[in-house]
C-alpha atoms as a PDB file:
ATOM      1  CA  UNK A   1       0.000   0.000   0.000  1.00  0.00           C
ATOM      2  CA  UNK A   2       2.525   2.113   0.945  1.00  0.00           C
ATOM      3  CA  UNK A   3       4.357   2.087  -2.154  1.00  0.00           C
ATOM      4  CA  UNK A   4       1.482   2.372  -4.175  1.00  0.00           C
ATOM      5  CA  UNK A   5       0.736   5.833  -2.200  1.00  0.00           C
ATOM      6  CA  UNK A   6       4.295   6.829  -3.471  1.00  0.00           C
ATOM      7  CA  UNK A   7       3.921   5.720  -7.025  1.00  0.00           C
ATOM      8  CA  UNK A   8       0.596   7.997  -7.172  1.00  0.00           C
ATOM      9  CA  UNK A   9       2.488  10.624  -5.455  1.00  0.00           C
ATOM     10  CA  UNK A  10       5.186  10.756  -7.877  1.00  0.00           C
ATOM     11  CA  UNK A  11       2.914  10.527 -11.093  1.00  0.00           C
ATOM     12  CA  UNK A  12       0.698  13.677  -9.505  1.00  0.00           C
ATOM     13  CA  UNK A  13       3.637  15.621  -9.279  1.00  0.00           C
ATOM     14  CA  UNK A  14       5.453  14.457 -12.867  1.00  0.00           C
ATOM     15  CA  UNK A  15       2.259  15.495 -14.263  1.00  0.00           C
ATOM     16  CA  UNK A  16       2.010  19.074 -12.590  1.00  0.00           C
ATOM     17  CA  UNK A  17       5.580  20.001 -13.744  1.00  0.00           C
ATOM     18  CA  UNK A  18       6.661  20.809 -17.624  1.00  0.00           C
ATOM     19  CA  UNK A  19       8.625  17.866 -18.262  1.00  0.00           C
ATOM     20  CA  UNK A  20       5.770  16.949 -20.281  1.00  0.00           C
ATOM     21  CA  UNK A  21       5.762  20.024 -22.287  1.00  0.00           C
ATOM     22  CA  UNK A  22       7.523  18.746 -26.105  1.00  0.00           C
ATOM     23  CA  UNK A  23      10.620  20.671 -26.192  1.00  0.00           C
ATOM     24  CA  UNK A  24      10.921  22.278 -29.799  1.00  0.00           C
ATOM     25  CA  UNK A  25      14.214  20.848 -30.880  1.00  0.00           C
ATOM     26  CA  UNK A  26      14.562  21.725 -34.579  1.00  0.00           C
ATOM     27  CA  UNK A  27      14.522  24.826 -36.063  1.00  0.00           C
ATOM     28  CA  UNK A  28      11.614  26.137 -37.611  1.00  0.00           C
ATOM     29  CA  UNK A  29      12.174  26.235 -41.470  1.00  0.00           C
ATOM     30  CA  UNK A  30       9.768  27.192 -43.886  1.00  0.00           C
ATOM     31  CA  UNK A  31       9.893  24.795 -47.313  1.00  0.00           C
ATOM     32  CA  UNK A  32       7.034  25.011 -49.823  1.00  0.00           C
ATOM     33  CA  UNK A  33       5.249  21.537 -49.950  1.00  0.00           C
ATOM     34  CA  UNK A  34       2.253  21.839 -52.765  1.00  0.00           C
ATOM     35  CA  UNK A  35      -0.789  20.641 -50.759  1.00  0.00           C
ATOM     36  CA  UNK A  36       0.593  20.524 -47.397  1.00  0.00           C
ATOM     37  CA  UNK A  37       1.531  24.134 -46.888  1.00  0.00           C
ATOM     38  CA  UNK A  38       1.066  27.852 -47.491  1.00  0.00           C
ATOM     39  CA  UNK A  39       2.514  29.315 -50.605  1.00  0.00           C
ATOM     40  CA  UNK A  40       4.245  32.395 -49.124  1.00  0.00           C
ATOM     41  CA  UNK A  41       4.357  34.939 -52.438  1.00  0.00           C
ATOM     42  CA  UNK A  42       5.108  39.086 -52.555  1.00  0.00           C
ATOM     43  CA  UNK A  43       4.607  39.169 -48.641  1.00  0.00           C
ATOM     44  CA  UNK A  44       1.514  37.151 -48.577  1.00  0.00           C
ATOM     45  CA  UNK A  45       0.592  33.800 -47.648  1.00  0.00           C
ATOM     46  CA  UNK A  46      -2.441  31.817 -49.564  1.00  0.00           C
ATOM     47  CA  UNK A  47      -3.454  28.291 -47.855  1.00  0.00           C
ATOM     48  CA  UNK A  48      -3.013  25.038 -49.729  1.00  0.00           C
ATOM     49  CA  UNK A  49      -6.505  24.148 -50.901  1.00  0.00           C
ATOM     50  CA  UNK A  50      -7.737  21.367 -48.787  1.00  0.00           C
ATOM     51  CA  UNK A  51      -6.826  23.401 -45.751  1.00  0.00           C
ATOM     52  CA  UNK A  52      -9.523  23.156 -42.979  1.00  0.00           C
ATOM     53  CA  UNK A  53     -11.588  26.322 -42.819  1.00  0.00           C
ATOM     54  CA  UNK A  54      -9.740  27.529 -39.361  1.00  0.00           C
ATOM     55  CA  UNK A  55      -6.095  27.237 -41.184  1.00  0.00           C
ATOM     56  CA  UNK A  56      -7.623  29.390 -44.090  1.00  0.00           C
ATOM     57  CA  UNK A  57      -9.052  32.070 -41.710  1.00  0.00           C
ATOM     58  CA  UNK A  58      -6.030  31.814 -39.369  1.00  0.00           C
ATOM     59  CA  UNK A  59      -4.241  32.629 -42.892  1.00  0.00           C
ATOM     60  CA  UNK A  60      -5.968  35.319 -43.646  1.00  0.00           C
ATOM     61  CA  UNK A  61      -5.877  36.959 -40.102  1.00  0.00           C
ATOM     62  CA  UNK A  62      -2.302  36.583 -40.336  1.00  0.00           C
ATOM     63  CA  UNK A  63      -2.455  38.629 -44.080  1.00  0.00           C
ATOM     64  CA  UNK A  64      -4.174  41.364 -42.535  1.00  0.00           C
ATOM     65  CA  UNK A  65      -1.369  41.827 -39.951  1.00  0.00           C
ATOM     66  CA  UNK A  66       1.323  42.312 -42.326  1.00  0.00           C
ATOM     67  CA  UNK A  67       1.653  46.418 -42.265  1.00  0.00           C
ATOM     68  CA  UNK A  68       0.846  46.357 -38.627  1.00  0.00           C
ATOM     69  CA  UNK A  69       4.005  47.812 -36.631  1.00  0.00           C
ATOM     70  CA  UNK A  70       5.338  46.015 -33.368  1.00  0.00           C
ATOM     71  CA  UNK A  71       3.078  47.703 -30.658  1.00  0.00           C
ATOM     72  CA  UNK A  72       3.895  46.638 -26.692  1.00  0.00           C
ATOM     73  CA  UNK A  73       0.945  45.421 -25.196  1.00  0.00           C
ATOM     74  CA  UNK A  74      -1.205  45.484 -29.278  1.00  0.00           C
ATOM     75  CA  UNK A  75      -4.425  43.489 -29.186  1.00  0.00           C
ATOM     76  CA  UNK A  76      -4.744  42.662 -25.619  1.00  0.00           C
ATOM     77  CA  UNK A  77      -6.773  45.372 -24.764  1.00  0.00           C
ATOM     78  CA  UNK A  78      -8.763  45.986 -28.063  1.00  0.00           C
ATOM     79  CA  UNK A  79      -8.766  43.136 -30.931  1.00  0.00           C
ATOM     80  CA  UNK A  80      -8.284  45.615 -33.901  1.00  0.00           C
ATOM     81  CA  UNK A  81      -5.805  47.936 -33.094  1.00  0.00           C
ATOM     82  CA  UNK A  82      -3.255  49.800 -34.294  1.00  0.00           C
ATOM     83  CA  UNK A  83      -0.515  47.516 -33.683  1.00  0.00           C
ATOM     84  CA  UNK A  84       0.329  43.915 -31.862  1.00  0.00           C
ATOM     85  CA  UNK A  85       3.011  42.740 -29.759  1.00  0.00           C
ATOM     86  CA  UNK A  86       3.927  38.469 -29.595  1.00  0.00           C
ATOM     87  CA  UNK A  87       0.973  37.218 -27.724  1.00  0.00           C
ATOM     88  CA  UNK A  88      -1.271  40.330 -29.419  1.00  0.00           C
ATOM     89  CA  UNK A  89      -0.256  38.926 -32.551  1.00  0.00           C
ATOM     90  CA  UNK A  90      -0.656  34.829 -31.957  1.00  0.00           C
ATOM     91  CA  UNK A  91      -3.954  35.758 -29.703  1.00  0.00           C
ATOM     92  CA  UNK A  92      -5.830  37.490 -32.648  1.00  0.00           C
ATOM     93  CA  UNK A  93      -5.074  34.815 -35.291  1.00  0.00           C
ATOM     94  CA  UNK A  94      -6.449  32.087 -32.948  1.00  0.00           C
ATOM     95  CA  UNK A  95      -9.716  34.382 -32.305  1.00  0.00           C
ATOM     96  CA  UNK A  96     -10.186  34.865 -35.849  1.00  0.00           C
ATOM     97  CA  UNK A  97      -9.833  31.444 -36.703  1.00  0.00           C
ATOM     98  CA  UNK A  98     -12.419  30.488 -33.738  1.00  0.00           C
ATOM     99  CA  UNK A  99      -9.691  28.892 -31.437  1.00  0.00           C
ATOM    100  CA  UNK A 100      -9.544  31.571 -28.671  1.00  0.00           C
ATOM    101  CA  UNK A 101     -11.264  33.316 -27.227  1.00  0.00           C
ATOM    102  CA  UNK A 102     -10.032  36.249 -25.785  1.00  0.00           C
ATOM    103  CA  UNK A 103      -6.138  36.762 -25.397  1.00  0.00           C
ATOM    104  CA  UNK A 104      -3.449  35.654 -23.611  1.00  0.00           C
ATOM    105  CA  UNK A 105      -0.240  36.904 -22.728  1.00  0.00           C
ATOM    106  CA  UNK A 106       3.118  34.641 -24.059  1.00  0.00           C
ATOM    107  CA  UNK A 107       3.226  32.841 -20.949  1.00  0.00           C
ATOM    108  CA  UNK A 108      -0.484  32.007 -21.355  1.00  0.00           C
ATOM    109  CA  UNK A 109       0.611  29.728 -24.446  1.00  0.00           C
ATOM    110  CA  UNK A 110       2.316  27.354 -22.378  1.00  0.00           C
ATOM    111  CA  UNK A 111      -0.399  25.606 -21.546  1.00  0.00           C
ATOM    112  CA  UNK A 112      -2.481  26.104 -24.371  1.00  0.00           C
ATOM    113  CA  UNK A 113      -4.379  22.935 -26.519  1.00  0.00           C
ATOM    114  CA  UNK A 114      -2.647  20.177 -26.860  1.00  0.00           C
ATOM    115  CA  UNK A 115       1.016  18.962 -26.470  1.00  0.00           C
ATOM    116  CA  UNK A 116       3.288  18.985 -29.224  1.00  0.00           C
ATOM    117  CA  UNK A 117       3.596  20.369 -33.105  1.00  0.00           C
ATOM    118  CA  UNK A 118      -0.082  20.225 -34.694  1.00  0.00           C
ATOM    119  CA  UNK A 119      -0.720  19.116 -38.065  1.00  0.00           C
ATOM    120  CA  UNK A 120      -1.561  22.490 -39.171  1.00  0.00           C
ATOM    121  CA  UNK A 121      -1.069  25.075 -36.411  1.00  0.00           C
ATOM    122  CA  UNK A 122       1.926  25.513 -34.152  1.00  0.00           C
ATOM    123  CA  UNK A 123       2.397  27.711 -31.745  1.00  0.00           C
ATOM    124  CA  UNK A 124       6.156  28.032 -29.847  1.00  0.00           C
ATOM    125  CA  UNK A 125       5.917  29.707 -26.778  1.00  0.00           C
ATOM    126  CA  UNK A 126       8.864  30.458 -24.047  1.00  0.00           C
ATOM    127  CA  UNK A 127       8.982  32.992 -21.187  1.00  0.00           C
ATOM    128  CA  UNK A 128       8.247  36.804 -22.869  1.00  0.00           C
ATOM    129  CA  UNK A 129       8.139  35.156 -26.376  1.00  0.00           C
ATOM    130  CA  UNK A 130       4.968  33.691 -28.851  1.00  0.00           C
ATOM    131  CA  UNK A 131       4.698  32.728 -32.494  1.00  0.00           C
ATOM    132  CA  UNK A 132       3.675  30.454 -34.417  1.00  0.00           C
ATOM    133  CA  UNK A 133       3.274  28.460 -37.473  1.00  0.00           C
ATOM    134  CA  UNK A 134       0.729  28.044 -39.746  1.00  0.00           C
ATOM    135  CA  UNK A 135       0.258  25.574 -42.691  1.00  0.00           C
ATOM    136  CA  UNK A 136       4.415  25.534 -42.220  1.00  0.00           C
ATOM    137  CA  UNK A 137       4.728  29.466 -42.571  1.00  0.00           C
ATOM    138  CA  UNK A 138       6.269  30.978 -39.254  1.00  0.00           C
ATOM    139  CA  UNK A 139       4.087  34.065 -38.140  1.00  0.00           C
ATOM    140  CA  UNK A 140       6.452  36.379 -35.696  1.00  0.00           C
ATOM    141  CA  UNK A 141       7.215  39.732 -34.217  1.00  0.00           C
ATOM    142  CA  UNK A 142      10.528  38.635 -33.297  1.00  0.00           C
ATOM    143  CA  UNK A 143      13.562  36.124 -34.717  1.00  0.00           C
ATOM    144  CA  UNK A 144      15.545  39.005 -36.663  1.00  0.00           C
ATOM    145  CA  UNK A 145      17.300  42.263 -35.694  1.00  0.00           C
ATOM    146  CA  UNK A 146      13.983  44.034 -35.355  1.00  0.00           C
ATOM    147  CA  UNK A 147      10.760  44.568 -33.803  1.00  0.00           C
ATOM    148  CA  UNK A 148       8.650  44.754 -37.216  1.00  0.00           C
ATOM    149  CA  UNK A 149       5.377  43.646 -36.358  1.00  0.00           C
ATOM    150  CA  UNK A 150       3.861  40.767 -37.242  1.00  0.00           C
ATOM    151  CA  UNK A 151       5.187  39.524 -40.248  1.00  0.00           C
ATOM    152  CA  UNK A 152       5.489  36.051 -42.393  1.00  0.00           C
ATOM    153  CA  UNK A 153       9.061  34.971 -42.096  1.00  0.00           C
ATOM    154  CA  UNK A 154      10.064  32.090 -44.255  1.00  0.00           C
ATOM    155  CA  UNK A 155      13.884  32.112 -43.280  1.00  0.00           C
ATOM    156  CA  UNK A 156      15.011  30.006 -40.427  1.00  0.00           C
ATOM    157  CA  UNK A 157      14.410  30.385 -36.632  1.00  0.00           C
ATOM    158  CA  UNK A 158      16.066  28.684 -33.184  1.00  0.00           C
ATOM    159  CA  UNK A 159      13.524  27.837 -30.958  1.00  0.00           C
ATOM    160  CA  UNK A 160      16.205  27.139 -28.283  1.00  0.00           C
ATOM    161  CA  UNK A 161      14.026  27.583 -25.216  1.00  0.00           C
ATOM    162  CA  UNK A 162      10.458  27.063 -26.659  1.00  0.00           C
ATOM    163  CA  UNK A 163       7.790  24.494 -26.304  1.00  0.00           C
ATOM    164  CA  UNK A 164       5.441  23.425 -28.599  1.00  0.00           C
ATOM    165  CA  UNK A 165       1.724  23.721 -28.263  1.00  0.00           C
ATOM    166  CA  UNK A 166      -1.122  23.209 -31.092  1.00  0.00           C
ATOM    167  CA  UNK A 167      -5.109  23.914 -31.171  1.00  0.00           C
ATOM    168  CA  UNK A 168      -6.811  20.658 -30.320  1.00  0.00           C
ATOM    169  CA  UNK A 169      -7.708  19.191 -33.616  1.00  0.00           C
ATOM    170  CA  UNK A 170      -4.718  21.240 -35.527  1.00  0.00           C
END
């Protein structure tokens, strides 16, 4: 009996810590796969065509976000606004795809959906930094020289740090 108390104990507490968060461990690289993922083209990306409907509108919430500047604290307080930080950024997407509701802060995303890289959406979240990718196009504020806003980068990104997260069904 006694041991069995211990064995519980120790599974209760394995399961409250993040070792069963899925460290990302490769970098995020963006390669055009007809079918599988969005075709990234003068700036913009267009879903592949048997995309489900959330990955299309998740695409097209990130298009809109393109000329948006980096804004500290954008979209937390107001969903349309002027400019979005990290979370602002990754937070709108999933509401306008009908995964959130709400926002959350970067932090917030540890714990968000489901374990591990999604089929479609993935989201990489650390301490003070969100993004995410989407039909295998990386949507970030961050991973360069500059605070630009959110912006599709196809170029490659560490993700030294991050854990992996997806939308349950994603």
């Amino acid at each position: 009996m006694r041991i069995l108390l211990l064995l519980s104990a120790a599974v209760i507490s394995l399961t409250q810590t993040s070792c069963f968060q899925v460290k990302a461990k490769e970098p995020v690289v963006y390669k055009f796969e007809p079918g599988r993922t969005a075709l990234f083209k003068g700036g913009m990306a267009y879903a592949p065509k048997r995309a489900p409907k959330a990955v299309i509108a998740a695409i097209a919430a990130s298009n809109r976000l393109q000329n948006k500047p980096y804004k500290w604290g954008g979209g937390h307080a107001r969903q349309n606004d002027s400019g979005y930080d990290c979370s602002g950024t990754v937070s709108y997407v999933l509401r306008e795809a009908g995964l959130l509701k709400g926002s959350m802060p970067s932090g917030g995303y540890l714990n968000y959906g489901k374990r591990g890289k999604g089929d479609w959406i993935t989201i990489y979240s650390r301490k003070g930094h969100v993004f995410m990718t989407i039909a295998g196009l990386r949507l970030d504020t961050g991973g360069d020289s500059s605070r630009s806003g959110p912006r599709w980068k196809p170029w490659r990104r560490g993700v030294k740090g991050y854990i992996m997260r997806h939308p349950a069904g994603y």
